[in-house]
PDB file of N, CA and C in Angstrom:
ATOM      1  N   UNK A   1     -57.629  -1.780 -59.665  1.00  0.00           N
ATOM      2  CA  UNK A   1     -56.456  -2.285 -58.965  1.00  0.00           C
ATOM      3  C   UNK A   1     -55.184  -1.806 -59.672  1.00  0.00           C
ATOM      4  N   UNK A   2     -55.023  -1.778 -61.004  1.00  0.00           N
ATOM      5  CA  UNK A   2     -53.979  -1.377 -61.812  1.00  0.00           C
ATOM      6  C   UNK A   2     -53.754  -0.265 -61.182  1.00  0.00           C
ATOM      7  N   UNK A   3     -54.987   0.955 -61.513  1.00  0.00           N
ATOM      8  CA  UNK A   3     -54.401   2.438 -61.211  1.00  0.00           C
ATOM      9  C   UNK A   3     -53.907   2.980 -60.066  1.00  0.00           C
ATOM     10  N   UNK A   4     -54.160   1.942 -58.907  1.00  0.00           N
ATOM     11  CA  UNK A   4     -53.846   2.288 -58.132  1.00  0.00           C
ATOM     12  C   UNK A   4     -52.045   2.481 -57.921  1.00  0.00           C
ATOM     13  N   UNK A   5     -51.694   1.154 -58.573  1.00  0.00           N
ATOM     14  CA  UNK A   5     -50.631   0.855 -58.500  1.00  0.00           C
ATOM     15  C   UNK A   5     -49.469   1.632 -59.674  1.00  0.00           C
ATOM     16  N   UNK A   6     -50.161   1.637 -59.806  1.00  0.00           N
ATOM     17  CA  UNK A   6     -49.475   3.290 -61.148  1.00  0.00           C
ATOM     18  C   UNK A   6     -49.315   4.497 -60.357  1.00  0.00           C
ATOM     19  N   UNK A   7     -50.122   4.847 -59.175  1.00  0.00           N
ATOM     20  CA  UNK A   7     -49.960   5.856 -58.752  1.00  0.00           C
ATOM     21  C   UNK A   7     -48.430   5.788 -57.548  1.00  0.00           C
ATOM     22  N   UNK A   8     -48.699   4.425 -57.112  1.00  0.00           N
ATOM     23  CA  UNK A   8     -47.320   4.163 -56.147  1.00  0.00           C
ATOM     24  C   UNK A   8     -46.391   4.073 -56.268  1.00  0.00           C
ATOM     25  N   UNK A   9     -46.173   3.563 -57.427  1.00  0.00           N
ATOM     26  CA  UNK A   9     -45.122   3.321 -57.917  1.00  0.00           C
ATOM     27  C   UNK A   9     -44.327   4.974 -58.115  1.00  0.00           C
ATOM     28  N   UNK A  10     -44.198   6.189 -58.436  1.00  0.00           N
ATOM     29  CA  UNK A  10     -43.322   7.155 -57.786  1.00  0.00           C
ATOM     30  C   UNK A  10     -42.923   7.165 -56.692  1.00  0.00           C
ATOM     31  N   UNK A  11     -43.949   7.298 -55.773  1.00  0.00           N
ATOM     32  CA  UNK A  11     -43.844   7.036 -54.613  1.00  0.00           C
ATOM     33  C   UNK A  11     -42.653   6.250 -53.840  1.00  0.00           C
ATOM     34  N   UNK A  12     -42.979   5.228 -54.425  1.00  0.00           N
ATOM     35  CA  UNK A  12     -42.096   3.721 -53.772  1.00  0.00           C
ATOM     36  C   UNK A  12     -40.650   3.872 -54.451  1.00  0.00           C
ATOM     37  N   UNK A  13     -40.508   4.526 -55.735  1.00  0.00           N
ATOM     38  CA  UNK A  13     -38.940   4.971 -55.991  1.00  0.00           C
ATOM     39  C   UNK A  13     -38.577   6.465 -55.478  1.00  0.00           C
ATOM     40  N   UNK A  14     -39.230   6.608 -55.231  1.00  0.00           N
ATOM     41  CA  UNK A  14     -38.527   8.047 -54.102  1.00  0.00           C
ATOM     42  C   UNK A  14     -38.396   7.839 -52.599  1.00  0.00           C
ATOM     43  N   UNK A  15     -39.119   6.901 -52.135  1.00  0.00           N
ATOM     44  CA  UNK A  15     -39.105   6.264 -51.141  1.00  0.00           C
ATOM     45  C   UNK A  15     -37.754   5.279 -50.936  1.00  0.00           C
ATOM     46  N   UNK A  16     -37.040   4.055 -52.487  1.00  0.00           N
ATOM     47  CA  UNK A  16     -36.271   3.417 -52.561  1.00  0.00           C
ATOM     48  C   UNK A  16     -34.935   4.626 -52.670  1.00  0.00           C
ATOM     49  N   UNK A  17     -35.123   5.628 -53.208  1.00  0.00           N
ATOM     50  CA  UNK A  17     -33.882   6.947 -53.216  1.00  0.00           C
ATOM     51  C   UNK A  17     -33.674   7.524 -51.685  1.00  0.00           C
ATOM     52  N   UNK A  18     -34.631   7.399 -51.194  1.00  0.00           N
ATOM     53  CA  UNK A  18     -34.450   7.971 -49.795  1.00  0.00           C
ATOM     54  C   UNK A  18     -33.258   7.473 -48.776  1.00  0.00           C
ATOM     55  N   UNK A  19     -33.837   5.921 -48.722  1.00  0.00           N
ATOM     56  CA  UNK A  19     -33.276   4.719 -47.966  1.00  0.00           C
ATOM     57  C   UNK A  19     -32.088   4.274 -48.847  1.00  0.00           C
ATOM     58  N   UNK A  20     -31.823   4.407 -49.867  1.00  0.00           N
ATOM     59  CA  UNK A  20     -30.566   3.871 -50.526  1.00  0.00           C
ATOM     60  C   UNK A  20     -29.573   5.257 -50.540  1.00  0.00           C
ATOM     61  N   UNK A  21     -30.220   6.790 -49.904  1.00  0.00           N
ATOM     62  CA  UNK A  21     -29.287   7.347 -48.936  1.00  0.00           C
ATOM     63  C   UNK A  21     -28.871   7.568 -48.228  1.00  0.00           C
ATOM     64  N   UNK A  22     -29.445   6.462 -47.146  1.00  0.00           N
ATOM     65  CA  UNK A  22     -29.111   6.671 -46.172  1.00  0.00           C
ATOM     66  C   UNK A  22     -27.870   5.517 -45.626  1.00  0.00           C
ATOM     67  N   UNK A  23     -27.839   4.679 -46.710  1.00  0.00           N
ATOM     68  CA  UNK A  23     -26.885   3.593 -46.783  1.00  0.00           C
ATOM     69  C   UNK A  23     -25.019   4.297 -46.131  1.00  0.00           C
ATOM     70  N   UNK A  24     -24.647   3.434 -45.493  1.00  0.00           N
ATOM     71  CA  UNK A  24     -23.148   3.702 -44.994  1.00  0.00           C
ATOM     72  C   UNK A  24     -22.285   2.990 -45.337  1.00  0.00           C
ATOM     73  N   UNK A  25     -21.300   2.931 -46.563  1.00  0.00           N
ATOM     74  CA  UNK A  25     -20.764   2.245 -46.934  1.00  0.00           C
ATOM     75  C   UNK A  25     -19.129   2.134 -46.451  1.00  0.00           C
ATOM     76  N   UNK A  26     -18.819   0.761 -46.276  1.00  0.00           N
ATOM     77  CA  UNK A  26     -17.656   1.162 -45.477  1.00  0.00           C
ATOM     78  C   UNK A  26     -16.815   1.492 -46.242  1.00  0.00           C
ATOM     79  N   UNK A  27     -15.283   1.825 -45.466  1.00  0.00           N
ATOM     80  CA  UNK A  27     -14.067   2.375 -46.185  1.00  0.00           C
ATOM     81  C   UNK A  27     -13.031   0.891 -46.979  1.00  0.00           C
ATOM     82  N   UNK A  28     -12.432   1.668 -47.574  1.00  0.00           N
ATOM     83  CA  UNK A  28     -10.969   0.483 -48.364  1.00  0.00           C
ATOM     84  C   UNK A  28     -11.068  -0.550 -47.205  1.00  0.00           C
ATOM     85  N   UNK A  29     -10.328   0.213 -46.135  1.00  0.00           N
ATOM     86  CA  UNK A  29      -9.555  -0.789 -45.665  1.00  0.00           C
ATOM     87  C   UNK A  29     -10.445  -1.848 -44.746  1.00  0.00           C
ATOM     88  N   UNK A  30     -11.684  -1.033 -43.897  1.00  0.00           N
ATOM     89  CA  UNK A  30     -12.621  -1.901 -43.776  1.00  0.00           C
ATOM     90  C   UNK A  30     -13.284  -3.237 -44.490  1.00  0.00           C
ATOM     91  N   UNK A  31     -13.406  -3.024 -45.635  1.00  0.00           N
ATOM     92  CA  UNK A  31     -13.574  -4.160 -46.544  1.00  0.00           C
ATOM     93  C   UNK A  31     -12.238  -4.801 -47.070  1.00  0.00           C
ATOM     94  N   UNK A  32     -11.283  -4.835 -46.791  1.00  0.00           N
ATOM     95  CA  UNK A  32     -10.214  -5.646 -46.887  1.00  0.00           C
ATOM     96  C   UNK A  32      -9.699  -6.406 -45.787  1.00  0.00           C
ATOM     97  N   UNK A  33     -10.350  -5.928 -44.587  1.00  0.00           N
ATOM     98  CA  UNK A  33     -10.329  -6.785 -43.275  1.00  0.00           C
ATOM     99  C   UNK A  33     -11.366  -8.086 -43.375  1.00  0.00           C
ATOM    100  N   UNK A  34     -12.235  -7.193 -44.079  1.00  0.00           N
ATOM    101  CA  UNK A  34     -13.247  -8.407 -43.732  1.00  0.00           C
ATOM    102  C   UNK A  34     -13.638  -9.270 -45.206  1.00  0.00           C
ATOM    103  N   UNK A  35     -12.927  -9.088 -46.185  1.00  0.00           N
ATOM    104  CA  UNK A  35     -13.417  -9.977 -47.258  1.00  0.00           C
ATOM    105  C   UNK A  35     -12.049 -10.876 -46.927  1.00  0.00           C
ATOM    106  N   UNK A  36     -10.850 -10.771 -45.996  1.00  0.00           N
ATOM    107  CA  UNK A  36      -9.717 -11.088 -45.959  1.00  0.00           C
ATOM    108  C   UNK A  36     -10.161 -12.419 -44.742  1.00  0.00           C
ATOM    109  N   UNK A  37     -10.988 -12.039 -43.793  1.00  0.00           N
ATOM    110  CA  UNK A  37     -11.341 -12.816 -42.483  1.00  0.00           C
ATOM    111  C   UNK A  37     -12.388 -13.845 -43.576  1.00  0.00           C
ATOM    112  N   UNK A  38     -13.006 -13.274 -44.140  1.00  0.00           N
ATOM    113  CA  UNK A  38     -14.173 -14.385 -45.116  1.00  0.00           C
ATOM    114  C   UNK A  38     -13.750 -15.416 -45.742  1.00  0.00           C
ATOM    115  N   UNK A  39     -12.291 -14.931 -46.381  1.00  0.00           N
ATOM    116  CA  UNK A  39     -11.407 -15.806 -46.832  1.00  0.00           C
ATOM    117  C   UNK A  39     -11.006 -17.335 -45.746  1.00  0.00           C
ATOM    118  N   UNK A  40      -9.925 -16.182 -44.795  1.00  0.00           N
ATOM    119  CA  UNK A  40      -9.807 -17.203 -44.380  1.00  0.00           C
ATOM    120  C   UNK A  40     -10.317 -18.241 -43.134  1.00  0.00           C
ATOM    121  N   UNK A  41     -11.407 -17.844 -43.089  1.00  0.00           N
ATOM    122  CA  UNK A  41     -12.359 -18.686 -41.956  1.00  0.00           C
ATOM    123  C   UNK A  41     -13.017 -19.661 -43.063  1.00  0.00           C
ATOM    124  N   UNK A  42     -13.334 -19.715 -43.983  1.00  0.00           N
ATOM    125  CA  UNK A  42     -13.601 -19.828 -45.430  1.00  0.00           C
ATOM    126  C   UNK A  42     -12.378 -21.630 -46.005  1.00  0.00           C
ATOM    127  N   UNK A  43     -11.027 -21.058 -46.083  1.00  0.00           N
ATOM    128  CA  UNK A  43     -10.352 -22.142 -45.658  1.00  0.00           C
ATOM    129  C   UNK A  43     -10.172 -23.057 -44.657  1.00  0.00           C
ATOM    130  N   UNK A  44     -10.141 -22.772 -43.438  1.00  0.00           N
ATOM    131  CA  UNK A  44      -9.954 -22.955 -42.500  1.00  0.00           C
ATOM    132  C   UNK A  44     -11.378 -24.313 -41.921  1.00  0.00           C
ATOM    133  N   UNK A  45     -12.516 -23.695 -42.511  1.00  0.00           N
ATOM    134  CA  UNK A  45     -13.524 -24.930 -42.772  1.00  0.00           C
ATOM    135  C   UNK A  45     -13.519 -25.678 -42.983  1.00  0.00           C
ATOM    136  N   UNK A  46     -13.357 -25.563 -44.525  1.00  0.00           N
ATOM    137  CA  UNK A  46     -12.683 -26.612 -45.667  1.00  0.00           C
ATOM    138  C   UNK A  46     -11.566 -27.300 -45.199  1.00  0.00           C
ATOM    139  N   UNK A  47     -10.923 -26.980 -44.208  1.00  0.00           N
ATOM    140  CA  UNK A  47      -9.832 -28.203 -44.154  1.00  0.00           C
ATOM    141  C   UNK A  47     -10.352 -28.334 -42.965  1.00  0.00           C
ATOM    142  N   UNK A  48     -11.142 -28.148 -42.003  1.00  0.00           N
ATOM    143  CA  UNK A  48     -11.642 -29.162 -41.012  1.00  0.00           C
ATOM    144  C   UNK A  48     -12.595 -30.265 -41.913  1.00  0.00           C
ATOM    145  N   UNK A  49     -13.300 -29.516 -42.546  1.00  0.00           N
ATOM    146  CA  UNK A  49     -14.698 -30.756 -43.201  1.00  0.00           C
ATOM    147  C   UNK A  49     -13.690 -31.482 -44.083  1.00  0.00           C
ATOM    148  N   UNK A  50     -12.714 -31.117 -44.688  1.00  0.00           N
ATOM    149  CA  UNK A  50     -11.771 -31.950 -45.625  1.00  0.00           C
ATOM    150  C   UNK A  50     -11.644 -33.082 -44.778  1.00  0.00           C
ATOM    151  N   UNK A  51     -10.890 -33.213 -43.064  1.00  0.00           N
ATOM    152  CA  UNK A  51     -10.229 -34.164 -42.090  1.00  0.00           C
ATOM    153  C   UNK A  51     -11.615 -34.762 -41.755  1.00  0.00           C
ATOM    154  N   UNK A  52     -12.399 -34.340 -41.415  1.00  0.00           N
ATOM    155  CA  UNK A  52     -13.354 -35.154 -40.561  1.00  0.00           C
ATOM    156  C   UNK A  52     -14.071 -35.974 -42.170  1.00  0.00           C
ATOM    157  N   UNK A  53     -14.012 -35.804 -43.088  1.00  0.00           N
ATOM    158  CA  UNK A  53     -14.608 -36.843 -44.493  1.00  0.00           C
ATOM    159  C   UNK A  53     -13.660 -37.793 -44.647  1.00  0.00           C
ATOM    160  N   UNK A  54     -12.349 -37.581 -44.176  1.00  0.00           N
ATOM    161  CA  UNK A  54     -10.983 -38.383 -44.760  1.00  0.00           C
ATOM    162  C   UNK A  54     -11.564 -39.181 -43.512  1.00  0.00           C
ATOM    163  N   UNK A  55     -11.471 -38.892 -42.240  1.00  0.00           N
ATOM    164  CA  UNK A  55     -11.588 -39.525 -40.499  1.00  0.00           C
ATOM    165  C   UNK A  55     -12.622 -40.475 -40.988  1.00  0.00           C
ATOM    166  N   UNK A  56     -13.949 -39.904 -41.538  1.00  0.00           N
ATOM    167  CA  UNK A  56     -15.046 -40.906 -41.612  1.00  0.00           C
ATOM    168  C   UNK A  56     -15.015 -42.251 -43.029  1.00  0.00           C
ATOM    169  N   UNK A  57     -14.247 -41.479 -44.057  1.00  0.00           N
ATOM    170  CA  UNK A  57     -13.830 -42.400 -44.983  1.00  0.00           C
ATOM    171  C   UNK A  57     -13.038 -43.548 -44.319  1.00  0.00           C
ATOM    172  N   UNK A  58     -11.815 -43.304 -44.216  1.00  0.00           N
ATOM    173  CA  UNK A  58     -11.085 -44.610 -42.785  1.00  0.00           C
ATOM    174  C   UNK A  58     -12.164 -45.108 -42.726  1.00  0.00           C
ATOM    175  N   UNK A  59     -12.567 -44.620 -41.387  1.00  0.00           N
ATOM    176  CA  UNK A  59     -13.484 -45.294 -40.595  1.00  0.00           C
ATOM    177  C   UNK A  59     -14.489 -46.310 -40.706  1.00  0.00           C
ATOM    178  N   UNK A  60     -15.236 -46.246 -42.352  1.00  0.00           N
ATOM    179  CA  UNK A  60     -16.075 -46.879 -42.784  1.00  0.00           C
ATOM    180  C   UNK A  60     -15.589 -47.695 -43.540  1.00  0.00           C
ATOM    181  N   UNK A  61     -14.250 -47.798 -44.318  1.00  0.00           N
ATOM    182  CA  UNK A  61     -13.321 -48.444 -44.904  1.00  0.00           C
ATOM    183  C   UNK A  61     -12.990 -49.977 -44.261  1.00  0.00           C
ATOM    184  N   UNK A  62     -12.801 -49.051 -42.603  1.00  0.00           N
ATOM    185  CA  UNK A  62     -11.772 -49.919 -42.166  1.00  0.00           C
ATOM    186  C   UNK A  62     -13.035 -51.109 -41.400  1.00  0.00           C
ATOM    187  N   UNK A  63     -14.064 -50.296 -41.048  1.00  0.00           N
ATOM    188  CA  UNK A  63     -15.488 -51.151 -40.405  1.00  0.00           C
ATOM    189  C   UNK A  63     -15.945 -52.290 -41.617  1.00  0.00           C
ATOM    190  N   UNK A  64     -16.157 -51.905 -42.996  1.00  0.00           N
ATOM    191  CA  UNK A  64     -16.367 -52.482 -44.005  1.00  0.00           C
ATOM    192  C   UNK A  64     -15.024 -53.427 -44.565  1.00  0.00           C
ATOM    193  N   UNK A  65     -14.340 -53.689 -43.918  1.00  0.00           N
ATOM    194  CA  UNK A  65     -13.215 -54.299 -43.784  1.00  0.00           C
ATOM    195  C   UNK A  65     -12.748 -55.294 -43.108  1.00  0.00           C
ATOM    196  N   UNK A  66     -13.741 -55.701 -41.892  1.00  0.00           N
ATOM    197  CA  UNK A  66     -13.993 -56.332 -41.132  1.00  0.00           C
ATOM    198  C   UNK A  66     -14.151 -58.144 -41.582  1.00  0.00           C
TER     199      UNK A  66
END
């Protein structure tokens, strides 16, 4: 079982060189659009889930308040 796997192993890194050329990496500005949108959809979460924890804090405050 070992030797077999001694023998693949070239194989499987010339195989991993192949496919890691065929990779398309984008440009500058492409990745500044989109690590920029990651950002801010990213915030934009966070302050909805921020309001709706504050909404449900109230809420349970004001029920436990009763």
């Amino acid at each position: 079982m070992e030797d077999s796997a001694k023998k693949n192993t070239p194989g499987f890194f010339s195989g991993v060189k192949a496919e890691f050329g065929k990779i398309t990496w984008p440009d500058k500005k492409t990745t500044f659009k989109q690590s920029v949108a990651v950002v801010l959809i990213s915030v934009v979460l966070g302050v909805i889930i921020a309001v709706l924890d504050f909404g449900a804090q109230n809420g349970v405050n004001f029920l436990t308040g009763l």
